[in-house]
C-alpha atoms as a PDB file:
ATOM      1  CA  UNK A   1       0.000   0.000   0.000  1.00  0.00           C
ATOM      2  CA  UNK A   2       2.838   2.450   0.285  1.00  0.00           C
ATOM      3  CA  UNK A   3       3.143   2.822  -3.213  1.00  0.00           C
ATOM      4  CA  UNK A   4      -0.902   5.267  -3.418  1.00  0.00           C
ATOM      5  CA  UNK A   5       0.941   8.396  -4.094  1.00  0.00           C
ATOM      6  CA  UNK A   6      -1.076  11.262  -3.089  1.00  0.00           C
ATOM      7  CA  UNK A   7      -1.133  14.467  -5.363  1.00  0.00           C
ATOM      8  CA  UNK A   8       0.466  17.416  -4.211  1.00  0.00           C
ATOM      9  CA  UNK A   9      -2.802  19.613  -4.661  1.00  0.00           C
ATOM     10  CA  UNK A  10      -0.646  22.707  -3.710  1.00  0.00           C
ATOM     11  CA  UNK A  11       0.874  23.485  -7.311  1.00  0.00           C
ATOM     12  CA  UNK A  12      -0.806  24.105  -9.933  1.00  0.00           C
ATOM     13  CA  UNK A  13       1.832  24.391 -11.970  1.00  0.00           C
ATOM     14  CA  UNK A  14       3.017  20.729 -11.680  1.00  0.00           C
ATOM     15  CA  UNK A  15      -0.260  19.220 -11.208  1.00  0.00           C
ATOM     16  CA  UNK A  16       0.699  15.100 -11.634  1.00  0.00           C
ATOM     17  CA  UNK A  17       3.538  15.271  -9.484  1.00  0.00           C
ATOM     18  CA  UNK A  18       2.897  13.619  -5.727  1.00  0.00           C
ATOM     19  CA  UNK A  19       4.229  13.806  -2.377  1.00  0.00           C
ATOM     20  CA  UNK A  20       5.631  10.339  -2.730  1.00  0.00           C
ATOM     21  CA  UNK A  21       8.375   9.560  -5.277  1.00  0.00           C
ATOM     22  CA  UNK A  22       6.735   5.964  -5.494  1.00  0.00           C
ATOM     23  CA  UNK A  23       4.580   6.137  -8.570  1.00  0.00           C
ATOM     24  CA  UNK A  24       6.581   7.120 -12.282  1.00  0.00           C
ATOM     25  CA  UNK A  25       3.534   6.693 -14.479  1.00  0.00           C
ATOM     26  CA  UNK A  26       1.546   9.550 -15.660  1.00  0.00           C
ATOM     27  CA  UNK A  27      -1.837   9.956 -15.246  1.00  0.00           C
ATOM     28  CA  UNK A  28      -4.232   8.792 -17.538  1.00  0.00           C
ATOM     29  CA  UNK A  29      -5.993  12.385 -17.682  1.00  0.00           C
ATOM     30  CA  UNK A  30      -4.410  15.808 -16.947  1.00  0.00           C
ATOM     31  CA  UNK A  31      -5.053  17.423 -14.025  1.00  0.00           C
ATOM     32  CA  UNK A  32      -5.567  21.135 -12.711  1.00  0.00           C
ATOM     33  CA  UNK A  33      -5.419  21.675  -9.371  1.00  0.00           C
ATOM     34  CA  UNK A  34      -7.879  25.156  -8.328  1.00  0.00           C
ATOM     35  CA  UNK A  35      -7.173  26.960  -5.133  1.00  0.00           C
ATOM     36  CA  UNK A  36     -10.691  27.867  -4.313  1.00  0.00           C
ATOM     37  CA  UNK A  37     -11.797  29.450  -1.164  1.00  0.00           C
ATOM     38  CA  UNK A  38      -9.405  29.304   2.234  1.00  0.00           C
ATOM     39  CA  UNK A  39      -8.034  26.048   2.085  1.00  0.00           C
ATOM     40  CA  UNK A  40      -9.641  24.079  -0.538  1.00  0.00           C
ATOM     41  CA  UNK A  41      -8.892  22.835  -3.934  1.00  0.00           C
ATOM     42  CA  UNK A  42     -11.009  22.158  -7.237  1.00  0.00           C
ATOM     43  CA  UNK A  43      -9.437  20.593  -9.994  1.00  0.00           C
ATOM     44  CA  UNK A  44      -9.921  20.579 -13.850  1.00  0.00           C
ATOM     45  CA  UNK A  45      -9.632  17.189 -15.142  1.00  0.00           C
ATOM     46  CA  UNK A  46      -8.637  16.536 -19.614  1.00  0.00           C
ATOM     47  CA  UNK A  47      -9.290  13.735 -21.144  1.00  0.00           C
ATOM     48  CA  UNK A  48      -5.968  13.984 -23.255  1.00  0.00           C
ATOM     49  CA  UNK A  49      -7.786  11.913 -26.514  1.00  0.00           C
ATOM     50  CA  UNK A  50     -10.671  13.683 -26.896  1.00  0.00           C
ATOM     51  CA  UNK A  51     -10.208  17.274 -25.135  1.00  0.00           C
ATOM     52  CA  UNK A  52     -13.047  16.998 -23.127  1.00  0.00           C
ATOM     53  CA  UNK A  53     -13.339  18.542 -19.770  1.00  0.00           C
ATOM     54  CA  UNK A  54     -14.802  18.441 -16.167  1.00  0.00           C
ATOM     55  CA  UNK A  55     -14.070  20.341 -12.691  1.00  0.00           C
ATOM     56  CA  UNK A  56     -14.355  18.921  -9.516  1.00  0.00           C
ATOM     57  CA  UNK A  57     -16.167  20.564  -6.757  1.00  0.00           C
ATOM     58  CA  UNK A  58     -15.958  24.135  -7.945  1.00  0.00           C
ATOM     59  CA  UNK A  59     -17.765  26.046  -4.881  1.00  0.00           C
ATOM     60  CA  UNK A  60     -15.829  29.373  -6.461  1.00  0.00           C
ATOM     61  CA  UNK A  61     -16.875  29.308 -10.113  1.00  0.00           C
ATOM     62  CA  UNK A  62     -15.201  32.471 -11.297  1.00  0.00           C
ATOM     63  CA  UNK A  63     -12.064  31.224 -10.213  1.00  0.00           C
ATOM     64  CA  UNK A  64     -12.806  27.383 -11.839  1.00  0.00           C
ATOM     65  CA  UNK A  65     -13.751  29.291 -15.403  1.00  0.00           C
ATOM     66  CA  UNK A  66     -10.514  31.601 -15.225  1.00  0.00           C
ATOM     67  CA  UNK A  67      -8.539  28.451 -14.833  1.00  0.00           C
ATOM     68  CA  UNK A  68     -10.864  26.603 -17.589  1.00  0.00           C
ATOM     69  CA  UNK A  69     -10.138  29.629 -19.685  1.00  0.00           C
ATOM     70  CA  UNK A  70      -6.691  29.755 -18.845  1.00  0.00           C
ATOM     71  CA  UNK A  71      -6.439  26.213 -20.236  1.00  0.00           C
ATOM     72  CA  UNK A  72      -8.616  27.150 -23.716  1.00  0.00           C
ATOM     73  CA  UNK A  73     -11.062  24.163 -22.004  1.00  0.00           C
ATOM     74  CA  UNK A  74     -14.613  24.233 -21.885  1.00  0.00           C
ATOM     75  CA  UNK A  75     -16.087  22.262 -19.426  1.00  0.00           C
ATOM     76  CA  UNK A  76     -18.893  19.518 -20.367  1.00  0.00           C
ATOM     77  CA  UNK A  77     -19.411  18.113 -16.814  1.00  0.00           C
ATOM     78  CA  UNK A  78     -19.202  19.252 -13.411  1.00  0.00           C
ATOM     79  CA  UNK A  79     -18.058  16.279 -10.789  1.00  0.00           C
ATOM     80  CA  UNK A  80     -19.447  16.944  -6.806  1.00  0.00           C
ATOM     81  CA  UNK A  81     -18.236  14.657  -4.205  1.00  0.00           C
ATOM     82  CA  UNK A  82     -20.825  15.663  -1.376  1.00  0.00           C
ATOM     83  CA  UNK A  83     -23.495  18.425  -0.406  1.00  0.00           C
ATOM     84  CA  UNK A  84     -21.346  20.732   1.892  1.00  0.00           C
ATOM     85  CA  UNK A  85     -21.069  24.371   0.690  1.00  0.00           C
ATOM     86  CA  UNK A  86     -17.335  24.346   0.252  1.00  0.00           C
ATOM     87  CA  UNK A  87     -17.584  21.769  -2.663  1.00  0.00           C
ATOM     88  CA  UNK A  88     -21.175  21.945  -4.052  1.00  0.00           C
ATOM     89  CA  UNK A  89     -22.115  25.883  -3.150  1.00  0.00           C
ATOM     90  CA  UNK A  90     -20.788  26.585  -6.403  1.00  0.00           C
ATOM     91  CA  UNK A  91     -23.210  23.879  -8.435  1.00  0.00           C
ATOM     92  CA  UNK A  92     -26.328  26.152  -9.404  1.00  0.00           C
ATOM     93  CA  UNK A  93     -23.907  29.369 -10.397  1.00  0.00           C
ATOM     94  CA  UNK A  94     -21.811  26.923 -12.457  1.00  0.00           C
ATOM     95  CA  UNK A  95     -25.084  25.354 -14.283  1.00  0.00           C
ATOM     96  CA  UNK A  96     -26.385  28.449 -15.002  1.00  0.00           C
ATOM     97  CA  UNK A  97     -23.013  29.975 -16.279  1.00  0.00           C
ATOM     98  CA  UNK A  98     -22.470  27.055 -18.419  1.00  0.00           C
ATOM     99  CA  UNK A  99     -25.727  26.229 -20.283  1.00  0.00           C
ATOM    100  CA  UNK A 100     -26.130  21.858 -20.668  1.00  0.00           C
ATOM    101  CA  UNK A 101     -23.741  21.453 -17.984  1.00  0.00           C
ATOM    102  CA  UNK A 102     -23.826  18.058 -16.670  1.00  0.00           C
ATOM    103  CA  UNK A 103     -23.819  17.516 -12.769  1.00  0.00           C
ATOM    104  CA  UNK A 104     -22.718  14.191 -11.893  1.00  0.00           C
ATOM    105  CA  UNK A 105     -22.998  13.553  -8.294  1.00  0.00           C
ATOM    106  CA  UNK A 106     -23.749  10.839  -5.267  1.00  0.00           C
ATOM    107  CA  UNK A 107     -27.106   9.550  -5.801  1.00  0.00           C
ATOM    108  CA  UNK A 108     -27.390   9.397  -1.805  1.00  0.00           C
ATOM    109  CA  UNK A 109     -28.105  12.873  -0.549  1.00  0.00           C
ATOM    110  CA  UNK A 110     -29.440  16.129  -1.960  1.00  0.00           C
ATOM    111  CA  UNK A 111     -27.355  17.806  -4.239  1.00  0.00           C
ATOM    112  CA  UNK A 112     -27.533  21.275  -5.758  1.00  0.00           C
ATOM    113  CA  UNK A 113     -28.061  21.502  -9.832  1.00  0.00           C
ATOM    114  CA  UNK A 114     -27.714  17.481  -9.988  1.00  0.00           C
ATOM    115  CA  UNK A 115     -28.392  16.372 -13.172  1.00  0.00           C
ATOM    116  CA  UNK A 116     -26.889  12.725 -13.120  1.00  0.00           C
ATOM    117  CA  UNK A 117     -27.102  10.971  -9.760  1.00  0.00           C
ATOM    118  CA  UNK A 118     -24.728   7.779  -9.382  1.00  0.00           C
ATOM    119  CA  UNK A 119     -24.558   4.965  -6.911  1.00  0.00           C
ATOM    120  CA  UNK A 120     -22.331   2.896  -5.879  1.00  0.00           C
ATOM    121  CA  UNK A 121     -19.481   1.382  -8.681  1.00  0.00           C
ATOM    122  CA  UNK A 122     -21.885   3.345 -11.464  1.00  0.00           C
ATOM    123  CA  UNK A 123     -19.365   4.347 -14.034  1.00  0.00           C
ATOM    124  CA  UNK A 124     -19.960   7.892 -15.756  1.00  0.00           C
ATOM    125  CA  UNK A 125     -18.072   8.565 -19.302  1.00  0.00           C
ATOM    126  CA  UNK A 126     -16.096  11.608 -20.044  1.00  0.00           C
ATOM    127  CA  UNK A 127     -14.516  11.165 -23.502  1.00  0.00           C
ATOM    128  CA  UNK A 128     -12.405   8.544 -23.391  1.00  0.00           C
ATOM    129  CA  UNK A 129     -12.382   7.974 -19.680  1.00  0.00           C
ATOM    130  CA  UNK A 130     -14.374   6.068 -17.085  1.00  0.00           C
ATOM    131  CA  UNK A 131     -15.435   7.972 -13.869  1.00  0.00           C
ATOM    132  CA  UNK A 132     -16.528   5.569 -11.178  1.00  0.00           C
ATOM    133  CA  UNK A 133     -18.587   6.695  -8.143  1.00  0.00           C
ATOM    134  CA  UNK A 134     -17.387   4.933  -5.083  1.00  0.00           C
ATOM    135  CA  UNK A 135     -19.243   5.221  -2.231  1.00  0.00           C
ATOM    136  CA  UNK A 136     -17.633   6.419   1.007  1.00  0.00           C
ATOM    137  CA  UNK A 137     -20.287   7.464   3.891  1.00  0.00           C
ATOM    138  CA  UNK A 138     -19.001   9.204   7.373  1.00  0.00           C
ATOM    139  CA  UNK A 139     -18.185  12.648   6.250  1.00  0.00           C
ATOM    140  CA  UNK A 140     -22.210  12.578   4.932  1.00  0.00           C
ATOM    141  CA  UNK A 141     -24.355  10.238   4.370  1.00  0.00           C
ATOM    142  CA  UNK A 142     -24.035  10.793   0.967  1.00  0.00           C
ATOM    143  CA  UNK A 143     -20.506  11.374   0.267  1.00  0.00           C
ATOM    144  CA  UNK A 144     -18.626   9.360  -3.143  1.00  0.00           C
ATOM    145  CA  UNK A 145     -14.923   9.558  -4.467  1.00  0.00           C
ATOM    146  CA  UNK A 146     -14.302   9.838  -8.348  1.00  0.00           C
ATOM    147  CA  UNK A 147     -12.006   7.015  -9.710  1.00  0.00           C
ATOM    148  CA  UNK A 148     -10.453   8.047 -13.211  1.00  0.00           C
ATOM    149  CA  UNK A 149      -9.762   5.181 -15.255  1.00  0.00           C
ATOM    150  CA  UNK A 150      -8.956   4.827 -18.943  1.00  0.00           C
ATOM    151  CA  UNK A 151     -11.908   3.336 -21.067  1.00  0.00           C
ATOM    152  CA  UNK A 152      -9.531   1.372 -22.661  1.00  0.00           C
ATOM    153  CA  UNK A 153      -7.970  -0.645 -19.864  1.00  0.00           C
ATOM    154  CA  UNK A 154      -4.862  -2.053 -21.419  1.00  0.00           C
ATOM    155  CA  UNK A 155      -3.547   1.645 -20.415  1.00  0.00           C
ATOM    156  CA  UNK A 156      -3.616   0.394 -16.953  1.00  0.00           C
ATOM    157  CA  UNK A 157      -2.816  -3.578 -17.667  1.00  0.00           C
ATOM    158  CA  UNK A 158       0.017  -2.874 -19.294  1.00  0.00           C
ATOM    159  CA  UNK A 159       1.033   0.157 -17.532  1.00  0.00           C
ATOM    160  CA  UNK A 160       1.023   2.601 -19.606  1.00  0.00           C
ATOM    161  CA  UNK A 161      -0.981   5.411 -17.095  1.00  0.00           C
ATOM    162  CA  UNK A 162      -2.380   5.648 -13.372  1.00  0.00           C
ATOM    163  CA  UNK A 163      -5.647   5.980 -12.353  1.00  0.00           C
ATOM    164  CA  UNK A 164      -6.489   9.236 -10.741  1.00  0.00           C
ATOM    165  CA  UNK A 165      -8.954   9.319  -7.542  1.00  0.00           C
ATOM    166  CA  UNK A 166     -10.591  11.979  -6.442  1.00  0.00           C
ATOM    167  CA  UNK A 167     -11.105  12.176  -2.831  1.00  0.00           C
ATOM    168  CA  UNK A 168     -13.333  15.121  -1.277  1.00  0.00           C
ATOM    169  CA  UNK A 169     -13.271  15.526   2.116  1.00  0.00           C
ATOM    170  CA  UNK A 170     -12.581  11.613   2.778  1.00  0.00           C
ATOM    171  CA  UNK A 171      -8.673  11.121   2.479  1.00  0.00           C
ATOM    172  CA  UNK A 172      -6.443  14.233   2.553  1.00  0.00           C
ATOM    173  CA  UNK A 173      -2.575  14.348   2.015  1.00  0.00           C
ATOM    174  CA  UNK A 174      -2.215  13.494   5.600  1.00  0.00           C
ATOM    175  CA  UNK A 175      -5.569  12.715   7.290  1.00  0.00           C
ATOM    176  CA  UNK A 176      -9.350  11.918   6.938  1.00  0.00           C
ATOM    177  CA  UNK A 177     -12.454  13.950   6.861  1.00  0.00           C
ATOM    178  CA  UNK A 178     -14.716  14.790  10.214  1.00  0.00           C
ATOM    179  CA  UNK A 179     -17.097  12.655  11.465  1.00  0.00           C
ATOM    180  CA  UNK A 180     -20.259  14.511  10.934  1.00  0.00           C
ATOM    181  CA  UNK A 181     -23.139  11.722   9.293  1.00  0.00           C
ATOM    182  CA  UNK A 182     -21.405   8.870  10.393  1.00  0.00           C
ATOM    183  CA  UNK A 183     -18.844   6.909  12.661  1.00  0.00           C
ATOM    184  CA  UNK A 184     -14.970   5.584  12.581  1.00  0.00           C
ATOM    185  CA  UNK A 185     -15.892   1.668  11.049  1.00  0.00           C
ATOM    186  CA  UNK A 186     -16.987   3.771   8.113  1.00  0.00           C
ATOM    187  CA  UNK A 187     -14.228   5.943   7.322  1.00  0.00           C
ATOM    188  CA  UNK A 188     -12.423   2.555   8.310  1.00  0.00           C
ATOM    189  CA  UNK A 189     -14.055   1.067   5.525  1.00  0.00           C
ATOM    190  CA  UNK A 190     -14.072   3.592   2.906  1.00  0.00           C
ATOM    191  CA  UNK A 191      -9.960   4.059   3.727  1.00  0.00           C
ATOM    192  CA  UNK A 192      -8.950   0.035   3.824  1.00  0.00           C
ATOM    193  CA  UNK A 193     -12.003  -1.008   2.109  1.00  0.00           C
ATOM    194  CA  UNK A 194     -12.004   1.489  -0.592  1.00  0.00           C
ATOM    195  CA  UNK A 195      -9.057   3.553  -0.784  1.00  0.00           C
ATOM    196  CA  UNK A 196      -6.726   0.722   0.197  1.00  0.00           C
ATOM    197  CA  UNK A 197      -7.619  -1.936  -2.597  1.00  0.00           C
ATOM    198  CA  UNK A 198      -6.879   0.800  -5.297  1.00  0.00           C
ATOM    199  CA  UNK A 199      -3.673   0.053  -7.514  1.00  0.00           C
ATOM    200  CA  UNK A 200      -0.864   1.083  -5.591  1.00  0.00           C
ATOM    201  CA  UNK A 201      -0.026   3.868  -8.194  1.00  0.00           C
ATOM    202  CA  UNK A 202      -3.167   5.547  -8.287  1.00  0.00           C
ATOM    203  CA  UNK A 203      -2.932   9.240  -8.118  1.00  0.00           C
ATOM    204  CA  UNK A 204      -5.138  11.236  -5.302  1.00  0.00           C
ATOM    205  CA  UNK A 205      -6.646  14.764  -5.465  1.00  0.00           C
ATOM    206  CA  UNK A 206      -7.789  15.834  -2.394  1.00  0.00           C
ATOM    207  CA  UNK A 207     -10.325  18.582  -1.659  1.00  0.00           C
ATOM    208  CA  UNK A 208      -8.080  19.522   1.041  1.00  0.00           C
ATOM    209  CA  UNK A 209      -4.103  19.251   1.920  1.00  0.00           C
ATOM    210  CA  UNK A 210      -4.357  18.626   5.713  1.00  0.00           C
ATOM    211  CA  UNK A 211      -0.899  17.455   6.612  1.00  0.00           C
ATOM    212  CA  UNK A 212      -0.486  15.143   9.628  1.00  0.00           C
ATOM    213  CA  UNK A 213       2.063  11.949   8.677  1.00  0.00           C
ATOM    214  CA  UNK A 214       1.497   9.803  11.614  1.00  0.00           C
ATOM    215  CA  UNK A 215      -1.651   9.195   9.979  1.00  0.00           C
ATOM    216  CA  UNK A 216      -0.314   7.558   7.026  1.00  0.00           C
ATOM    217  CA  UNK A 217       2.521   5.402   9.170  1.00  0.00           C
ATOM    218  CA  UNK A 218      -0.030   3.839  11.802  1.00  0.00           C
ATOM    219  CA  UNK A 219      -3.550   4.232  10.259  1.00  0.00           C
ATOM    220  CA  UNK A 220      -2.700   3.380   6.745  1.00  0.00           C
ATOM    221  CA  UNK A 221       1.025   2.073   6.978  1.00  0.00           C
ATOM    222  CA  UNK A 222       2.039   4.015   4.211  1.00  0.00           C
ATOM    223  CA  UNK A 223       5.781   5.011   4.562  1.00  0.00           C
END
């Protein structure tokens, strides 16, 4: 398991590099980390074959479309990992922005603008990629991760690219979200159940970059 690398969300200038040296592949879409808010991060996430384009939880729009614009991207589809304001506050200014945006979302709580609600494992296409909703309750009730996978998976088999995971407020660079909907054998499950079963060089994009390394060594035994 020490081989997960997770993305250093801090730079948006080298967005597919990682705080652990451990993974050499490149991920199978490009990714734009967003400072948003405080503390937070959206991302902008390319399929590299066919151009198209989605943000992650983008709870400050203007500054998701100057970074989409920055890019010469327009966005198709708009990817929310849970209902707090921080990551979907920015849904209904985004859809109304960005006429026939899709909203992809969790399927398991209300969520502003949604326009395609997924459960658990459903796979959502963007271009040439596969986005899978996993779902990881504790932080809410509803709360999923976005798994990035080539279409195509040779890419992966043959190892060729990473998959790409994005987290939300469920794993951070060095910790786990709070508590509020549900209870520690959750976040136990959606870390060693979920998180943990990943392939070891899957990239992660957190919605936060909370820094506490004892985490990793004794919760996850990540070195």
């Amino acid at each position: 398991m020490s081989g997960l690398a997770a993305a250093a969300s801090a730079s948006t200038s080298s967005p597919s590099s990682s705080c652990s040296p451990t993974t050499s592949l490149p991920p199978c879409a490009r990714v734009i980390p967003v400072p948003i808010l405080s503390d937070n991060f959206a991302y902008l996430i390319i399929d590299p074959q066919t151009g198209k384009a989605a943000c992650v939880d983008p709870a400050e729009p203007e500054k998701v479309l100057a970074a989409a614009k920055r890019e010469g991207i327009q966005l198709s589809t708009l990817l929310c990992t849970h209902k707090h304001w921080d990551h979907a506050g920015g849904n209904e200014e985004m859809a109304r922005l960005l006429p026939g945006l899709e909203v992809v979302t969790t399927k398991f709580e209300d969520i502003p603008a949604a326009t395609v609600r997924l459960g658990d494992d459903d796979v959502y296409t963007l271009g040439s990629l596969s986005v899978r909703a996993l779902y990881t309750p504790c932080h809410t009730k509803g709360h999923v991760l976005f798994l990035v996978t080539p279409q195509d998976e040779t890419e992966l088999q043959e190892g060729k690219t990473a998959p790409v995971l994005f987290s939300g407020d469920t794993l951070f660079v060095g910790g786990c979200g709070r508590f509020f909907e549900g209870d520690g054998q959750q976040m136990v499950e959606a870390l060693m159940g979920r998180v943990a079963q990943l392939p070891p060089h899957t990239l992660v994009y957190c919605g936060y970059v909370l820094v506490h390394y004892p985490f990793f060594v004794y919760v996850l035994g990540w070195e």
